[in-house]
Every structure is written in C-alpha cells, then in structure tokens.
PDB file of N, CA and C in Angstrom:
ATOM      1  N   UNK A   1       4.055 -33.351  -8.959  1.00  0.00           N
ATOM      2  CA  UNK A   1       4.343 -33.062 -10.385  1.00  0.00           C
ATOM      3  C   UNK A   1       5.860 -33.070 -10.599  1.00  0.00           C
ATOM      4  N   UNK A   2       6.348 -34.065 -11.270  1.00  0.00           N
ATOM      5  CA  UNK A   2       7.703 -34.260 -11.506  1.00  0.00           C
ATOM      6  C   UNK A   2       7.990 -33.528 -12.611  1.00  0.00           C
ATOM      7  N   UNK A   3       9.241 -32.434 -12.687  1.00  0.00           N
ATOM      8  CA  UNK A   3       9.246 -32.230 -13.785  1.00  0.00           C
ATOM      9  C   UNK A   3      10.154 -33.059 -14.769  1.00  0.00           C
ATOM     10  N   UNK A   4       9.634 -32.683 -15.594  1.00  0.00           N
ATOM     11  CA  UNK A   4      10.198 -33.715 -16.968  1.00  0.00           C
ATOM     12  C   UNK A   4      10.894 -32.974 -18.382  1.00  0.00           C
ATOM     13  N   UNK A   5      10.955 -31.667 -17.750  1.00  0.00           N
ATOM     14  CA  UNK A   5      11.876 -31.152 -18.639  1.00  0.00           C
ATOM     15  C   UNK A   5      13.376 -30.895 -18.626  1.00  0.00           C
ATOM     16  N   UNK A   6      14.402 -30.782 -18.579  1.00  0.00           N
ATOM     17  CA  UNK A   6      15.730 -30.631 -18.132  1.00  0.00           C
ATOM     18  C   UNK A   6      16.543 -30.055 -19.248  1.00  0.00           C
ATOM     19  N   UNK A   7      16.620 -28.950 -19.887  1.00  0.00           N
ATOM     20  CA  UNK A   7      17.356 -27.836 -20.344  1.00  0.00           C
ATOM     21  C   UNK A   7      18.552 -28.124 -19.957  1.00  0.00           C
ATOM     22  N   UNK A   8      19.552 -28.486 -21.054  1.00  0.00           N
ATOM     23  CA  UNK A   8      21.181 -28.290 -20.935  1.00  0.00           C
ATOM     24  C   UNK A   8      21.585 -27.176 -21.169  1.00  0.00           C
ATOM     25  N   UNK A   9      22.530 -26.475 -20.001  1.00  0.00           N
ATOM     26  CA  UNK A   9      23.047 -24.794 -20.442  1.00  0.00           C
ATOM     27  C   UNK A   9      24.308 -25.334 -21.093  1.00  0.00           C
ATOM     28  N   UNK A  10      24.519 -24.569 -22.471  1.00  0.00           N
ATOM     29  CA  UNK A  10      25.348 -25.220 -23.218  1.00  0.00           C
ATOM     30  C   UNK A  10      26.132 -23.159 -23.481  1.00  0.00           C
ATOM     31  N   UNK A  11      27.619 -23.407 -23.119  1.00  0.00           N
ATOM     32  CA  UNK A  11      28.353 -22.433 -23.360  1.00  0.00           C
ATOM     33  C   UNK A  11      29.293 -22.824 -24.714  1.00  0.00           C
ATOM     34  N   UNK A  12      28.790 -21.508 -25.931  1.00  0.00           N
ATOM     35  CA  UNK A  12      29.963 -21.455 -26.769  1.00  0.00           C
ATOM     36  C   UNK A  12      30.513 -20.355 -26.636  1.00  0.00           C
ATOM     37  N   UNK A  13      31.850 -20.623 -27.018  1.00  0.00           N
ATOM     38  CA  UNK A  13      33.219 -19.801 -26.957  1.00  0.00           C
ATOM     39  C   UNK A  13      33.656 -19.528 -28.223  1.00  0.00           C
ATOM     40  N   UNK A  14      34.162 -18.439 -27.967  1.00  0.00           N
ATOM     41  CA  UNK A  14      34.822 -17.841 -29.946  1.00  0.00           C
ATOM     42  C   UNK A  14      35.953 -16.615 -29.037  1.00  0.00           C
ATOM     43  N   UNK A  15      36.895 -16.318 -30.373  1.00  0.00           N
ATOM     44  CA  UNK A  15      37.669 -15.379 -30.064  1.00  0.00           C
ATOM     45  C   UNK A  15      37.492 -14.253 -30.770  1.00  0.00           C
ATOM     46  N   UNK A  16      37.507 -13.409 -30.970  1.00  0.00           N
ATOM     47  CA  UNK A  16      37.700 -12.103 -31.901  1.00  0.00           C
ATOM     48  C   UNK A  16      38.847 -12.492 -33.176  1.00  0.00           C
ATOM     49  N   UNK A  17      38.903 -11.465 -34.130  1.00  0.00           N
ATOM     50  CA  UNK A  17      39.963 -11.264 -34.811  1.00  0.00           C
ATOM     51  C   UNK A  17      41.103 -11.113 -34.503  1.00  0.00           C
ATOM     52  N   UNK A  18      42.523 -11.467 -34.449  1.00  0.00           N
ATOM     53  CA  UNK A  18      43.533 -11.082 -34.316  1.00  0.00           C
ATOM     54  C   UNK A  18      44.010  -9.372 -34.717  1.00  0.00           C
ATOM     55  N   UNK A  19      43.802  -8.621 -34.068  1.00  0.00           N
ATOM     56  CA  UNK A  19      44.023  -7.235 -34.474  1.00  0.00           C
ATOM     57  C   UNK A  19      45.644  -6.610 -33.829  1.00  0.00           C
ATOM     58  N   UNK A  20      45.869  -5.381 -33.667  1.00  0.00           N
ATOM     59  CA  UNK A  20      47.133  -4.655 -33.319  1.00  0.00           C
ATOM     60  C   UNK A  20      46.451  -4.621 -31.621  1.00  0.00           C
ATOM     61  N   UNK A  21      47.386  -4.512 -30.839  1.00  0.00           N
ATOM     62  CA  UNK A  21      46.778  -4.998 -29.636  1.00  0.00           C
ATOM     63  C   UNK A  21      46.002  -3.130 -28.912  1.00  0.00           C
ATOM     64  N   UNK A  22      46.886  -2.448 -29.959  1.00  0.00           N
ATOM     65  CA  UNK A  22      46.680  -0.708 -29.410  1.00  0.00           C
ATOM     66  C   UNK A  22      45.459  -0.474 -29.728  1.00  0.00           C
ATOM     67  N   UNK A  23      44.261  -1.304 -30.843  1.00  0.00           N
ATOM     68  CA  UNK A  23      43.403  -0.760 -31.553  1.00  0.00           C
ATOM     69  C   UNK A  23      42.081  -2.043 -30.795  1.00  0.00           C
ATOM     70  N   UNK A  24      42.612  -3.248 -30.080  1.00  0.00           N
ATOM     71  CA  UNK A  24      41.583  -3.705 -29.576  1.00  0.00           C
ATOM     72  C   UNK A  24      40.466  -3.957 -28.596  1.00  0.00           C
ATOM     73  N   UNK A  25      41.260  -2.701 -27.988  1.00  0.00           N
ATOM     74  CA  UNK A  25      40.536  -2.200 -26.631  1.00  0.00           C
ATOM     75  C   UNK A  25      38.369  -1.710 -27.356  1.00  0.00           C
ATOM     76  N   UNK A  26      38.484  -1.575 -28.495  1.00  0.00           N
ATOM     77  CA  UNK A  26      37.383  -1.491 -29.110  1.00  0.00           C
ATOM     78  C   UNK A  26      36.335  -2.759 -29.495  1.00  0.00           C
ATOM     79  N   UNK A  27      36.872  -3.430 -29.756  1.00  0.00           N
ATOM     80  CA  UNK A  27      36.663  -4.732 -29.748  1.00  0.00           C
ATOM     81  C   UNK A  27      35.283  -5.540 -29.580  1.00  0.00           C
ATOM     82  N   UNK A  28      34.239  -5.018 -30.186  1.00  0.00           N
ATOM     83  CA  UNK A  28      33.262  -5.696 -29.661  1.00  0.00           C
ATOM     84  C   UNK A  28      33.134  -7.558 -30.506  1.00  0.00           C
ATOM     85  N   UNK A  29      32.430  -8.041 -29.065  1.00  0.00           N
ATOM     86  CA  UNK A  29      31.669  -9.635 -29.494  1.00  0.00           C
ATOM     87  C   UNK A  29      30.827  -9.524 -30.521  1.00  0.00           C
ATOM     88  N   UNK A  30      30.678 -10.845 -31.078  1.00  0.00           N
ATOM     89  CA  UNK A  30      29.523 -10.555 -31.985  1.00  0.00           C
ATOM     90  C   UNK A  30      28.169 -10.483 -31.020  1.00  0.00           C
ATOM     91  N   UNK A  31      27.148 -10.584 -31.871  1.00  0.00           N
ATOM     92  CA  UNK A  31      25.439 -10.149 -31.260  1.00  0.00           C
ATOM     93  C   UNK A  31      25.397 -11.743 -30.250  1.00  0.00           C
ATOM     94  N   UNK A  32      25.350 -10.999 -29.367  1.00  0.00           N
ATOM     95  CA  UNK A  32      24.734 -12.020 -28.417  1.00  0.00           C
ATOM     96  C   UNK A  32      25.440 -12.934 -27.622  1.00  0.00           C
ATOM     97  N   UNK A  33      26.851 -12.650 -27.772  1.00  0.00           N
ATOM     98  CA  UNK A  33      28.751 -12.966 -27.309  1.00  0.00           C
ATOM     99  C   UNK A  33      28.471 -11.787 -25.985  1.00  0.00           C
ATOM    100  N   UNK A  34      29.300 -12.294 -24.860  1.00  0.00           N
ATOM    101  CA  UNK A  34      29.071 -11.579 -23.776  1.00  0.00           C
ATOM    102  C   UNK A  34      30.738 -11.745 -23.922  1.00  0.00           C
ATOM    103  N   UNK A  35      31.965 -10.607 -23.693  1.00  0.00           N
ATOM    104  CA  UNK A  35      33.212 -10.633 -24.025  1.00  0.00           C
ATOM    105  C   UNK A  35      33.358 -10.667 -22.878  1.00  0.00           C
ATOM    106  N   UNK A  36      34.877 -11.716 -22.296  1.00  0.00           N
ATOM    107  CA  UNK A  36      34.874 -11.577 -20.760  1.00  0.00           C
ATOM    108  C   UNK A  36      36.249 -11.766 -20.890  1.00  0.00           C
ATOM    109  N   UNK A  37      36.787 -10.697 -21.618  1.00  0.00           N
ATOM    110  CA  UNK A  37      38.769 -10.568 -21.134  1.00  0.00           C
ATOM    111  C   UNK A  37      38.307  -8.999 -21.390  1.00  0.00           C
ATOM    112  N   UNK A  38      39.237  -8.052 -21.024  1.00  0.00           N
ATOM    113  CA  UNK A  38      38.939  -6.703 -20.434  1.00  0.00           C
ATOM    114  C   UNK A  38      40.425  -6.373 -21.054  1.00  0.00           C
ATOM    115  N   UNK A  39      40.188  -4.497 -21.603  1.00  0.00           N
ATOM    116  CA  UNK A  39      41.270  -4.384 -21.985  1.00  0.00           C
ATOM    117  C   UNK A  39      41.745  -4.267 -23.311  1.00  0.00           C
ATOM    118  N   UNK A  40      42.852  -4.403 -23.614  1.00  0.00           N
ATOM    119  CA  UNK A  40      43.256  -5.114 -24.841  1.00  0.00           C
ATOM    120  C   UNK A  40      42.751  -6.738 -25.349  1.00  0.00           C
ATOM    121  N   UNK A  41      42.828  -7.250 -23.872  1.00  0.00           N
ATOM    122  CA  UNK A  41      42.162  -8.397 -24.560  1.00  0.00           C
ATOM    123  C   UNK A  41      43.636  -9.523 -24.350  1.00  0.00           C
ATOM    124  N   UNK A  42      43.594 -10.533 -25.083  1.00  0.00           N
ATOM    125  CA  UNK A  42      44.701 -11.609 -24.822  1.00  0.00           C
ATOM    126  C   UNK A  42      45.608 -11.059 -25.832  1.00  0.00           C
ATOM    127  N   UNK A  43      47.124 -11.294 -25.339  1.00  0.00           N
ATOM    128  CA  UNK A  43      47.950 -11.232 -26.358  1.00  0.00           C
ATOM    129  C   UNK A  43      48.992 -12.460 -26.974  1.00  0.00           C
ATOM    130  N   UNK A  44      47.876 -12.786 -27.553  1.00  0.00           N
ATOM    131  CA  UNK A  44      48.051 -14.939 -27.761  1.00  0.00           C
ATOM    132  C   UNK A  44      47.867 -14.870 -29.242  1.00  0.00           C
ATOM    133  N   UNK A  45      47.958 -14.217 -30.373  1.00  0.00           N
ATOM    134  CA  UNK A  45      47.937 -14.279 -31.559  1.00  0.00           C
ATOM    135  C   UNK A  45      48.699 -13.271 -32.353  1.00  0.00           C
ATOM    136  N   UNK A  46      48.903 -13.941 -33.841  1.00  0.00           N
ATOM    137  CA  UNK A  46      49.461 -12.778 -35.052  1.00  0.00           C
ATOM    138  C   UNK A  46      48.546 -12.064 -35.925  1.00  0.00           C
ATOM    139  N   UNK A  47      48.814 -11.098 -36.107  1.00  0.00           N
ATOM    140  CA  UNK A  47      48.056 -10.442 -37.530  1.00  0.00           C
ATOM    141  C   UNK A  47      49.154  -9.911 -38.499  1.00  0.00           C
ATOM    142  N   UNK A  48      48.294 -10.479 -40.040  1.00  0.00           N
ATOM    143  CA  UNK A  48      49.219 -10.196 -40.949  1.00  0.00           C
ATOM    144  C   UNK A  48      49.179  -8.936 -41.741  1.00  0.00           C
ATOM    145  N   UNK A  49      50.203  -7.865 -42.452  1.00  0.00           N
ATOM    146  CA  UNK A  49      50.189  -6.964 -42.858  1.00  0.00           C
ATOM    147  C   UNK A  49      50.761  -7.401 -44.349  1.00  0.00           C
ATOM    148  N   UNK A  50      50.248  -7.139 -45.382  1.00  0.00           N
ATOM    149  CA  UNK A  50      50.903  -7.614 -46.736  1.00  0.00           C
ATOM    150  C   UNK A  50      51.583  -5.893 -47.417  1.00  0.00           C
ATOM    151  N   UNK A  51      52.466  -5.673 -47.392  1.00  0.00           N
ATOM    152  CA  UNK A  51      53.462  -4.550 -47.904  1.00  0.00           C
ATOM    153  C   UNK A  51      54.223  -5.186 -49.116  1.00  0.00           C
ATOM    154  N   UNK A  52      54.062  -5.161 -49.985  1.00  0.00           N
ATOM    155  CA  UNK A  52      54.309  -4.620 -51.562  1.00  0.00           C
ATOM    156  C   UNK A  52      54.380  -6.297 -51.849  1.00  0.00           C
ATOM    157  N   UNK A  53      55.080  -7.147 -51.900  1.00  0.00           N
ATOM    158  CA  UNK A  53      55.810  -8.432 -52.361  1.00  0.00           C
ATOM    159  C   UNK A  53      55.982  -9.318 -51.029  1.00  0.00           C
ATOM    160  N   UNK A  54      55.647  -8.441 -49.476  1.00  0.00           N
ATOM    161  CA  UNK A  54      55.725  -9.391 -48.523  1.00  0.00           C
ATOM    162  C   UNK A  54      54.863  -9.187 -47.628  1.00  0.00           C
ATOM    163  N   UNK A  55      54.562 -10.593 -46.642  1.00  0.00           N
ATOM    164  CA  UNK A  55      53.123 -10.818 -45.823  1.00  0.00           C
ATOM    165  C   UNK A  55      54.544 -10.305 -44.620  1.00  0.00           C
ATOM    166  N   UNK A  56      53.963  -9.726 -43.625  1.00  0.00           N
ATOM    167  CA  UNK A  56      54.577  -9.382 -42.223  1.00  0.00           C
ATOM    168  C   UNK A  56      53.856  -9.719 -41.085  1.00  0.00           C
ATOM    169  N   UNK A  57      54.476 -10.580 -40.571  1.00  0.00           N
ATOM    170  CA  UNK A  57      53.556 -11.078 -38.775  1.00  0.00           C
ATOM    171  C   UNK A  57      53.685 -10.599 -37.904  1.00  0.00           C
ATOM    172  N   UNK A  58      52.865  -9.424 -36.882  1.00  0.00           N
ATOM    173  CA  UNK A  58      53.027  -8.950 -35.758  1.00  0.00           C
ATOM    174  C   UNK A  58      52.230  -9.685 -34.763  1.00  0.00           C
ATOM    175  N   UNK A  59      53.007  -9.471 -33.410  1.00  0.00           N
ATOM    176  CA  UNK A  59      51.902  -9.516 -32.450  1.00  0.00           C
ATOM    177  C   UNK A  59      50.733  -8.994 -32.208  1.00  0.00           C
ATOM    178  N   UNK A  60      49.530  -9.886 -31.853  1.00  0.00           N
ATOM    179  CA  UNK A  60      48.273  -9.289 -31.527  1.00  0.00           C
ATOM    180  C   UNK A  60      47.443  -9.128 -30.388  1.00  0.00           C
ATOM    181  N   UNK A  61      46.470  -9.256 -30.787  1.00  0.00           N
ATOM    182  CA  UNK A  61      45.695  -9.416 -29.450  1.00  0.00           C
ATOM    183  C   UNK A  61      44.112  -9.875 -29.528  1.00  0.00           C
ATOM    184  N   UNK A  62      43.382 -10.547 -29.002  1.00  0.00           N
ATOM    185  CA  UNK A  62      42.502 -10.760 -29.235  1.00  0.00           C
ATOM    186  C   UNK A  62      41.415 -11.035 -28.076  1.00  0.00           C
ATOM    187  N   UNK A  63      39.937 -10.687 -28.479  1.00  0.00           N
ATOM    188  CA  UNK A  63      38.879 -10.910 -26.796  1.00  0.00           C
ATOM    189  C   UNK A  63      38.658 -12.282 -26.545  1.00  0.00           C
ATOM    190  N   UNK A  64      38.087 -12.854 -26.013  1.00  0.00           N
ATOM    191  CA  UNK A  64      37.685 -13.877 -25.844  1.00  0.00           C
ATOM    192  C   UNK A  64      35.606 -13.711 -25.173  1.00  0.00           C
ATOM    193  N   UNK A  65      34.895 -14.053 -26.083  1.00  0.00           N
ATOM    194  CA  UNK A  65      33.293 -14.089 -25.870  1.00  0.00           C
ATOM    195  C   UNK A  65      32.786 -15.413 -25.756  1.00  0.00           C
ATOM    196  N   UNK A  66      31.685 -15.409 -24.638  1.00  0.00           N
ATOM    197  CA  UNK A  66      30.834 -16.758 -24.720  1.00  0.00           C
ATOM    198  C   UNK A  66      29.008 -16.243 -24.574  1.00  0.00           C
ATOM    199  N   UNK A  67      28.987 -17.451 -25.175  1.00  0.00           N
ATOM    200  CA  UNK A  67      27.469 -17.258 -25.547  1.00  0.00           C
ATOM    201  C   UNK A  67      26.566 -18.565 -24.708  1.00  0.00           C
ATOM    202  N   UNK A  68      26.438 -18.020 -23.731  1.00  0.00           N
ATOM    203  CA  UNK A  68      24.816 -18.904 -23.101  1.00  0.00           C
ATOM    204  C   UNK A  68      23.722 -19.343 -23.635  1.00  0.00           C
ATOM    205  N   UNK A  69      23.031 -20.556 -23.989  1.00  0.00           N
ATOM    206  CA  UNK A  69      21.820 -20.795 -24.121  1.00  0.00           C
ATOM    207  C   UNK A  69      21.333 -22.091 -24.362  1.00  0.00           C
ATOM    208  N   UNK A  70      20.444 -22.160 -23.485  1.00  0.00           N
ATOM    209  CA  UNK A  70      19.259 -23.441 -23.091  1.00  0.00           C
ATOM    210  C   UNK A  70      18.711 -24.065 -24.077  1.00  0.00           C
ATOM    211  N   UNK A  71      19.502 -25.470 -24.076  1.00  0.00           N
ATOM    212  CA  UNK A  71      18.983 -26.478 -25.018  1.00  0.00           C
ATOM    213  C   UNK A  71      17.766 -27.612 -24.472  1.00  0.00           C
ATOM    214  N   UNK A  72      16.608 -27.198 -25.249  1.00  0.00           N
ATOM    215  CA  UNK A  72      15.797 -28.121 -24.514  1.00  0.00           C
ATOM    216  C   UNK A  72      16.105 -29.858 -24.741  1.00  0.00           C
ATOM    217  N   UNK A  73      15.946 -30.339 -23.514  1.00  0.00           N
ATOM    218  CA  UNK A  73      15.766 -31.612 -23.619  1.00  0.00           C
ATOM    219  C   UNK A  73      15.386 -32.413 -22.450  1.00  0.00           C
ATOM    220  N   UNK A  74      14.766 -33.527 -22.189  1.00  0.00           N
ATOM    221  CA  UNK A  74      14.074 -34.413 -21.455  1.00  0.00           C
ATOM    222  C   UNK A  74      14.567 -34.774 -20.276  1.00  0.00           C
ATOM    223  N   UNK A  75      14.081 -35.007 -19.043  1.00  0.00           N
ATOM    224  CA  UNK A  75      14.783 -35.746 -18.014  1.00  0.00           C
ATOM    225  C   UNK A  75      15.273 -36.968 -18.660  1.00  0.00           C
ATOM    226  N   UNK A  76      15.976 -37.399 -17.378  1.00  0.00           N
ATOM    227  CA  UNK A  76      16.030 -38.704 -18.039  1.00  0.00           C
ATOM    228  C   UNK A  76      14.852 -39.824 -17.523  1.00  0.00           C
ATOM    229  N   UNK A  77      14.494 -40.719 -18.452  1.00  0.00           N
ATOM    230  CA  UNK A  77      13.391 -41.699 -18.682  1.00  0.00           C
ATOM    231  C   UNK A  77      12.377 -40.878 -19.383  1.00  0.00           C
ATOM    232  N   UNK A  78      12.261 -39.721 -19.926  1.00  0.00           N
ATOM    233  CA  UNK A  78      11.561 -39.456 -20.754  1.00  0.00           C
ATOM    234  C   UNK A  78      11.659 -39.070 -21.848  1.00  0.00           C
ATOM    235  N   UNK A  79      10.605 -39.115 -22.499  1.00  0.00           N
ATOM    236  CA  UNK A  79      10.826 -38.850 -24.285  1.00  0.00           C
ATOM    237  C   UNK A  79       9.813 -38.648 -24.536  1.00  0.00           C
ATOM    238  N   UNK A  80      10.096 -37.743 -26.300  1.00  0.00           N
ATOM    239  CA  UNK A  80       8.818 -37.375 -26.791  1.00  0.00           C
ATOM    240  C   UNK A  80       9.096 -35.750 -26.973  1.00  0.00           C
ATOM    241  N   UNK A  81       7.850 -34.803 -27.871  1.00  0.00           N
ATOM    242  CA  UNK A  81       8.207 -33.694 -27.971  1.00  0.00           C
ATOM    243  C   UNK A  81       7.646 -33.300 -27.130  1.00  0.00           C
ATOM    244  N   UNK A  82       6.874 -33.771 -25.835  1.00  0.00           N
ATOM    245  CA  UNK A  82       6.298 -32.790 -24.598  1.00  0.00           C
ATOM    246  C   UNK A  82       7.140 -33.576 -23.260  1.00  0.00           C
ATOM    247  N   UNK A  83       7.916 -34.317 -23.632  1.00  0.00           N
ATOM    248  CA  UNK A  83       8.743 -34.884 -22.269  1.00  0.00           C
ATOM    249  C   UNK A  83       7.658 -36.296 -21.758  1.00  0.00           C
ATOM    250  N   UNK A  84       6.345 -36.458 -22.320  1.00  0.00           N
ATOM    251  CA  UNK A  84       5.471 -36.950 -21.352  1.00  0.00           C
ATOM    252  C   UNK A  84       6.041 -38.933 -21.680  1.00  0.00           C
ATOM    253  N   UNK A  85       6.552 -39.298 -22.547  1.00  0.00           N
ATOM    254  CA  UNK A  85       6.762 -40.336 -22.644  1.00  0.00           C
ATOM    255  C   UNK A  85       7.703 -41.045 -21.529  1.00  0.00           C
ATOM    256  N   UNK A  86       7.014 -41.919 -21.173  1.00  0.00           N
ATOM    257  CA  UNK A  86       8.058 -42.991 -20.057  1.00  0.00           C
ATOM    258  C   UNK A  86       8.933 -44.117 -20.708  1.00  0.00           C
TER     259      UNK A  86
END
C-alpha cells in the first residue's frame, strides 16, 4: 500500500506589535502563534507616540511567532480529491 497522500508542513511567521521594549516581556502571539524569541523579545523596531502637534519615534521591541500546519496534498503522480488518480 503506497501511500498517496503527502501533507506539506507549511510554517507562517508574523511579528508582534512594535511596543516599549519594558512592557513586552507580556507579549502574547496571536491564537495558535507559538512565540519563539524570549524576553523582551527583538529590539529591531519603532513605536510611535503622538504628543500635542508631534509624532515621536522610540525604540522598540517586538516577538517573533510561527504557526505550523499541514497542507494536504498528493504524492507526486497523483491526483484527485482522494489522491487515487494516476
């Protein structure tokens, strides 16, 4: 019995919000984001503060999350919605 199914593990990546880097140790991924920087998190971005007539850019910080999951699809030489086509 050959199998004839072959599932691509397909990883997406996202970052968090750019926040104050003191306040991102809280930081959760969204639902179903597994966060894999620890900490504060990266300190590779700005966040803006708008005070009266002006925008202000500080340093930030931000997580970095990836999300796992199995895309079905066919060996190869087969096709079809049950794989069974040659």
């Amino acid at each position: 019995q050959m199998k004839k199914q072959c599932d691509q593990k397909l990883l997406i990546r996202m970052k968090t919000e750019c926040v104050p880097c003191s306040v991102n140790h809280g930081t959760q991924c969204p639902a179903g984001y597994t966060k894999i920087t620890s900490g504060t998190g990266i300190p590779d971005c700005r966040y803006y503060l708008e005070i009266k007539t002006h925008t202000l850019s500080f340093p930030g910080c931000r997580h970095r999350c990836v999300k796992q999951f199995e895309q079905p699809e066919c060996c190869q030489g087969h096709w079809g919605p049950d794989c069974m086509g040659k």
